[in-house]
Protein backbone atom coordinates (compact mmCIF):
# COMPACT_ATOMS: atom_id res chain seq x y z
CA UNK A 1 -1.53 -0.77 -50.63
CA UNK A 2 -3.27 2.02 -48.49
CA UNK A 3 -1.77 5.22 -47.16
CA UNK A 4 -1.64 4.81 -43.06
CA UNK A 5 -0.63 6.98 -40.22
CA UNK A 6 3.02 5.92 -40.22
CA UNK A 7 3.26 7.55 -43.80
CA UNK A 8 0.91 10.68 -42.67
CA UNK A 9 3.37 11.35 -40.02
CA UNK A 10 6.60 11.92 -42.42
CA UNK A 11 5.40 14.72 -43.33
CA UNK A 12 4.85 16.31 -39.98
CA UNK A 13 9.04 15.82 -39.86
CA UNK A 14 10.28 17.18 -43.54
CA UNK A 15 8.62 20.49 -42.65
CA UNK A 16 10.59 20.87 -39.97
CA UNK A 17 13.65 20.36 -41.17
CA UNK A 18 16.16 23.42 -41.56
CA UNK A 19 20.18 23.69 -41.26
CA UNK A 20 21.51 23.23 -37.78
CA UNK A 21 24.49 24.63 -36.48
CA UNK A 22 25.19 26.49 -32.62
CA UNK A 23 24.27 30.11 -33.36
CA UNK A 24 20.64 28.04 -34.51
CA UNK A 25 20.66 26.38 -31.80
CA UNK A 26 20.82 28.96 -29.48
CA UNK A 27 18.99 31.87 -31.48
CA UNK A 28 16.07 29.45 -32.73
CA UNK A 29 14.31 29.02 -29.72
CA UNK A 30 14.76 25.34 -29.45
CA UNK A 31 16.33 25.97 -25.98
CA UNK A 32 13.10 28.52 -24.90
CA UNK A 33 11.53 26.65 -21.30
CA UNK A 34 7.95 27.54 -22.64
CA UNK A 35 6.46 29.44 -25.85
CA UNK A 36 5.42 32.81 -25.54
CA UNK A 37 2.44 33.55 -27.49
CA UNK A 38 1.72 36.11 -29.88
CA UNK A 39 -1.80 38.38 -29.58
CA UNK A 40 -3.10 39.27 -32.92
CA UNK A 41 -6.57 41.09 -32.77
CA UNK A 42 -9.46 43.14 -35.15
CA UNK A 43 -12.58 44.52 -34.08
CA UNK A 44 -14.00 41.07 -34.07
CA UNK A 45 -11.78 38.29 -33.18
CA UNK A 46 -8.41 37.77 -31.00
CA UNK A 47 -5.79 35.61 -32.67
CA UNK A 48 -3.07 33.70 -29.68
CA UNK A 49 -0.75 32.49 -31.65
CA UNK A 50 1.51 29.87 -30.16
CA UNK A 51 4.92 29.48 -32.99
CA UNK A 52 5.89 25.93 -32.16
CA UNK A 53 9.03 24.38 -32.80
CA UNK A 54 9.28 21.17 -34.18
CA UNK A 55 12.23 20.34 -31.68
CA UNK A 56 12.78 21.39 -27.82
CA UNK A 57 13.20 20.55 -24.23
CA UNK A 58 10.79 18.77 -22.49
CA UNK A 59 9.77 21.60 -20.10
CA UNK A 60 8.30 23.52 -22.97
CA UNK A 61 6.22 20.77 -24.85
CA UNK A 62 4.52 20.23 -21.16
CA UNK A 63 3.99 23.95 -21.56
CA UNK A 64 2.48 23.63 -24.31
CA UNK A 65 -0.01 20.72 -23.46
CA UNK A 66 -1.26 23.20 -20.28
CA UNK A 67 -2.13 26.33 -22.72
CA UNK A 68 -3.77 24.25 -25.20
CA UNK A 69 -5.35 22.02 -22.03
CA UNK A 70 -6.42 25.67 -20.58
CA UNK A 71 -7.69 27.19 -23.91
CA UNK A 72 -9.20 24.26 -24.64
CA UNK A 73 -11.61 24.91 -21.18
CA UNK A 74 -11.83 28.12 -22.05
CA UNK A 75 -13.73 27.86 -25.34
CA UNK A 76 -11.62 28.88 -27.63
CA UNK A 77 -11.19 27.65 -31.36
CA UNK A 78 -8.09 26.06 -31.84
CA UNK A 79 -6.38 25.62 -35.21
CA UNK A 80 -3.38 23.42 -35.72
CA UNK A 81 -0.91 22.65 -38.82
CA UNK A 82 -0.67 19.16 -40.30
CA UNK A 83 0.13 18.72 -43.40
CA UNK A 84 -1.48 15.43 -44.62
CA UNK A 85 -2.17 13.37 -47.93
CA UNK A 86 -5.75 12.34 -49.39
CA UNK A 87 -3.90 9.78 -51.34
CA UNK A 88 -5.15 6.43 -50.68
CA UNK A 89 -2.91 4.23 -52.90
CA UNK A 90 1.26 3.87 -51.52
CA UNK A 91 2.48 4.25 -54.70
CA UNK A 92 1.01 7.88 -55.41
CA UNK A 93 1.81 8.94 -52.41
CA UNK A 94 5.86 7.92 -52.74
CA UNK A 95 5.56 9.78 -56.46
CA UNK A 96 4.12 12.96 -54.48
CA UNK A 97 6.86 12.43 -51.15
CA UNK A 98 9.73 12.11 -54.09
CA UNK A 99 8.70 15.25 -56.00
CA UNK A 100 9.14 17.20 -52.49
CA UNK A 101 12.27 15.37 -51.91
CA UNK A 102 13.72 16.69 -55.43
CA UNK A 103 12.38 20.55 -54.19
CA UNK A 104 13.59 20.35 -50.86
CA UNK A 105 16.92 18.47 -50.96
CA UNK A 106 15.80 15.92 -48.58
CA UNK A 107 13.00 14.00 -46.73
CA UNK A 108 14.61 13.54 -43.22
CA UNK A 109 12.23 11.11 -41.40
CA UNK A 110 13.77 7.97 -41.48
CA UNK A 111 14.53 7.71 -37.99
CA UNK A 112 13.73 11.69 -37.08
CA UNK A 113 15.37 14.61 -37.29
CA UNK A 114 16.31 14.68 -33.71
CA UNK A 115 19.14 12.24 -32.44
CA UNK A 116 18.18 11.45 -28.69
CA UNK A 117 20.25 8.40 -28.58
CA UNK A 118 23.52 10.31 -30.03
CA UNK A 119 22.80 13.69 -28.71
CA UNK A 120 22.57 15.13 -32.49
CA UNK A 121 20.13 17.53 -34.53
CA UNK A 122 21.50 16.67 -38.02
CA UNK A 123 24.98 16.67 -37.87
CA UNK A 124 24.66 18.84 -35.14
CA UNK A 125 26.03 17.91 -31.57
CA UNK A 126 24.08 19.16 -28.84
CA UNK A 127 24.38 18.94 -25.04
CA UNK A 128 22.68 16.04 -23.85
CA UNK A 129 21.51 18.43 -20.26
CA UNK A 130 18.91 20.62 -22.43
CA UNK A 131 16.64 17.32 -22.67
CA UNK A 132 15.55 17.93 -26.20
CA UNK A 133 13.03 15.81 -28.00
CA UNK A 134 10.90 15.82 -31.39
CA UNK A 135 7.40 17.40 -31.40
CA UNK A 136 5.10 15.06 -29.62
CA UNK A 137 2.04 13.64 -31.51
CA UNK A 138 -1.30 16.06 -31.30
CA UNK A 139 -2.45 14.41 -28.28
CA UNK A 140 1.24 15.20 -26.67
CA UNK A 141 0.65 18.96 -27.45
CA UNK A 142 -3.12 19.07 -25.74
CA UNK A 143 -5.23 18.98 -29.26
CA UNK A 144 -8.42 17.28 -29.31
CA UNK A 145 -8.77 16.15 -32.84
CA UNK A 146 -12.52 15.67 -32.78
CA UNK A 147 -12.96 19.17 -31.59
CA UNK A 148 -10.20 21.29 -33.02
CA UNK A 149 -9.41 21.95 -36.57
CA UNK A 150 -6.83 20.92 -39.32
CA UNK A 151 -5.85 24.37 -40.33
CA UNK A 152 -3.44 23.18 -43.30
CA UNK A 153 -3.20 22.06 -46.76
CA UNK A 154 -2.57 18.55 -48.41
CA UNK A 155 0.84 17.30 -49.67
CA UNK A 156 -0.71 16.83 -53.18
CA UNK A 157 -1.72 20.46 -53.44
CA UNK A 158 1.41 22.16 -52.48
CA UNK A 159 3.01 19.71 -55.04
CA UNK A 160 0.24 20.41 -57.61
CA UNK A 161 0.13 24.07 -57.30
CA UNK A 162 3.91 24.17 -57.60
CA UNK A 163 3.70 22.22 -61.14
CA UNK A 164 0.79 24.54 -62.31
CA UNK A 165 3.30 27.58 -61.87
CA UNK A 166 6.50 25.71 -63.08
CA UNK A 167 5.67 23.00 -65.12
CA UNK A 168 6.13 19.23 -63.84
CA UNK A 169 8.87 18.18 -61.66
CA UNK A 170 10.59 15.16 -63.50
CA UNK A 171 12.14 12.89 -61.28
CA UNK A 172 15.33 10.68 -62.67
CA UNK A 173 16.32 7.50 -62.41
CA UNK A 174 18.38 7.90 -59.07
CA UNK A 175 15.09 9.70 -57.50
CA UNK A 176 13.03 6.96 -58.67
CA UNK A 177 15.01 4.19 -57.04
CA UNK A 178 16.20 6.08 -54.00
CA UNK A 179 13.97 5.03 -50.96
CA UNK A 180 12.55 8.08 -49.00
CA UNK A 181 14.50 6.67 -46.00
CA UNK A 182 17.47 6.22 -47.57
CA UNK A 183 20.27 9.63 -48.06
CA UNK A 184 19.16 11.57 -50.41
CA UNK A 185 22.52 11.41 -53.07
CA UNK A 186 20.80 12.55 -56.40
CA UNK A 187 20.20 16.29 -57.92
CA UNK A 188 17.92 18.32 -56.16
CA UNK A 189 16.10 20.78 -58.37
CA UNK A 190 17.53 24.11 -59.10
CA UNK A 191 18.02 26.72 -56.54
CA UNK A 192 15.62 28.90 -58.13
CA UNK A 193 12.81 26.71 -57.99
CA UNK A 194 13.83 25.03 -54.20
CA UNK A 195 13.26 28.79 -53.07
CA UNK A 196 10.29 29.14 -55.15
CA UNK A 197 8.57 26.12 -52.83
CA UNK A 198 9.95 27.07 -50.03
CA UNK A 199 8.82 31.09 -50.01
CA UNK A 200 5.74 30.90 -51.42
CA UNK A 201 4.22 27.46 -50.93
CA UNK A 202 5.35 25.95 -47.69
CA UNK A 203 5.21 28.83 -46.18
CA UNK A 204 3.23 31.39 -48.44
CA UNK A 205 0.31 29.00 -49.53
CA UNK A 206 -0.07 27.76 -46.22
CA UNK A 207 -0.26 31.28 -44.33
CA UNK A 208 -2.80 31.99 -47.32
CA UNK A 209 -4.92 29.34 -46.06
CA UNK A 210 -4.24 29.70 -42.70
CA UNK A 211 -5.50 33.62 -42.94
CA UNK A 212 -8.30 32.07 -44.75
CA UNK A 213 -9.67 29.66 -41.78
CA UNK A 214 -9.30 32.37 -39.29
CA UNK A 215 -11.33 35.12 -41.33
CA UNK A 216 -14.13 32.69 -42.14
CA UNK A 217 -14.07 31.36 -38.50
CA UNK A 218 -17.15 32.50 -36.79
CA UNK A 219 -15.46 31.69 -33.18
CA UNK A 220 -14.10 35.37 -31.59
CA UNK A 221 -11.36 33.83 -29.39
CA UNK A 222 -9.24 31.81 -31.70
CA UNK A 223 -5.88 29.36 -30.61
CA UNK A 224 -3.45 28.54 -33.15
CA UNK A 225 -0.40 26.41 -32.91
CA UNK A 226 1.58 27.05 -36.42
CA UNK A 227 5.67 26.69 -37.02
CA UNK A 228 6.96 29.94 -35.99
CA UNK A 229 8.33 30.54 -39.34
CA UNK A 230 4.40 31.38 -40.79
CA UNK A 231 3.71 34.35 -37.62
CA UNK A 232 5.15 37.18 -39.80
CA UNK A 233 3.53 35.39 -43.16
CA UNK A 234 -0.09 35.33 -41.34
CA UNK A 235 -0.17 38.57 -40.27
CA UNK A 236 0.41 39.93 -44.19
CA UNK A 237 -2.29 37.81 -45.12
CA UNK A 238 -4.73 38.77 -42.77
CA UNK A 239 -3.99 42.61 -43.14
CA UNK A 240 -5.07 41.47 -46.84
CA UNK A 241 -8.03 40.60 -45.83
CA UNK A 242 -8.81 43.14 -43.10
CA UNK A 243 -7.09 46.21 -42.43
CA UNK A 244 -7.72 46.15 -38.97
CA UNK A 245 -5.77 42.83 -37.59
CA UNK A 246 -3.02 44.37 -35.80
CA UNK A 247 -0.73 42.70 -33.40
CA UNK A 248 -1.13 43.51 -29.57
CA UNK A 249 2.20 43.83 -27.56
């Protein structure tokens, strides 16, 4: 069997995924009527940097379509996050999904991390007037796949640059026969090494490349939309590379 969109677009959802609860809520900018971007600039190039969240109201995904739509016009490179899979058989893909499943604790995208029907974000009840809804698709946000660029790693080599540090993650028996879309009721690896992935490779190895495709990018006016969690990670990693990025208030 081959790998297909529906599969591609689980892993847009398990990134995404943190712990819910009302100070989140409110404090997380899930409830923000439109993004507010972030300037960062050298001598060379200017860096907008729109933090997306991967849930929110209605109001500010339509703001976000009209900045990209406007950027877009305006000649500006944009970069986006997806992270993806080369894998073209099913069954390595599921072994690859399962291994971030036993780092992360869970692989919420059964039926989405976002509740419309119930009102709920997790197990988290939330007031059905805020109009929330998941990230929409690329088109949704105003990104031109043919034109802008996949700024983001593969599922494989977060999973395979995790092993080369810490050995190979051994799945058991319940992992093995546990669906991805079923709950997740076996051991997760230890805390040490869920932190481990979680510091340094979703977020660390990414912002590495990230930094990367922005410092070999020969556009000056550059648009990235990234999870907000990676804005303070990308600006370490481009003051590694040049002294000079600084971030204009």
């Amino acid at each position: 069997m081959k790998t297909g969109q529906p599969l591609i677009a689980l892993l847009i959802l398990i990134l995404g995924s943190i712990s819910c609860s009302p100070i989140w809520l409110r404090f997380s900018g899930v409830l923000e009527e439109e993004p507010e971007l972030k300037v960062l600039s050298n001598a060379e190039k200017e860096v907008l940097f729109l933090p997306i969240h991967h849930i929110g109201r209605e109001s500010y995904y339509r703001a976000v379509k009209r900045i990209s739509d406007s950027l877009d016009q305006q000649a500006y490179t944009i970069l986006y996050e997806q992270v993806s899979t080369d894998l073209r058989e099913v069954e390595d893909f599921v072994v690859m999904a399962k291994k971030f499943r036993k780092l992360t604790g869970s692989f919420d995208a059964g039926t989405g991390y976002l509740d419309t029907v119930n009102h709920k974000i997790g197990s988290m009840h939330y007031n059905p007037k805020y109009q929330l809804m998941n990230q929409p698709d690329l088109v949704g946000l105003g990104i031109d796949t043919a034109t802008a660029i996949k700024a983001d790693l593969l599922l494989e080599d977060l999973i395979l640059a995790f092993e080369k540090k810490n050995g190979t993650i051994q799945l058991d028996s319940c992992d093995l026969d546990t669906d991805l879309e079923s709950d997740y009721l076996c051991s997760a690896s230890n805390a040490d090494w869920q932190k481990d992935f979680r510091k340094n490779f979703i977020l660390g190895l990414r912002n590495e490349n990230l930094a990367r495709h922005i410092d070999q990018s020969e556009s000056e006016k550059i648009f990235v939309i990234y999870g907000a969690s990676h804005f303070k990670g990308l600006k370490k990693e481009l003051s590694h590379l040049n002294l000079e990025w600084t971030e204009l208030k």
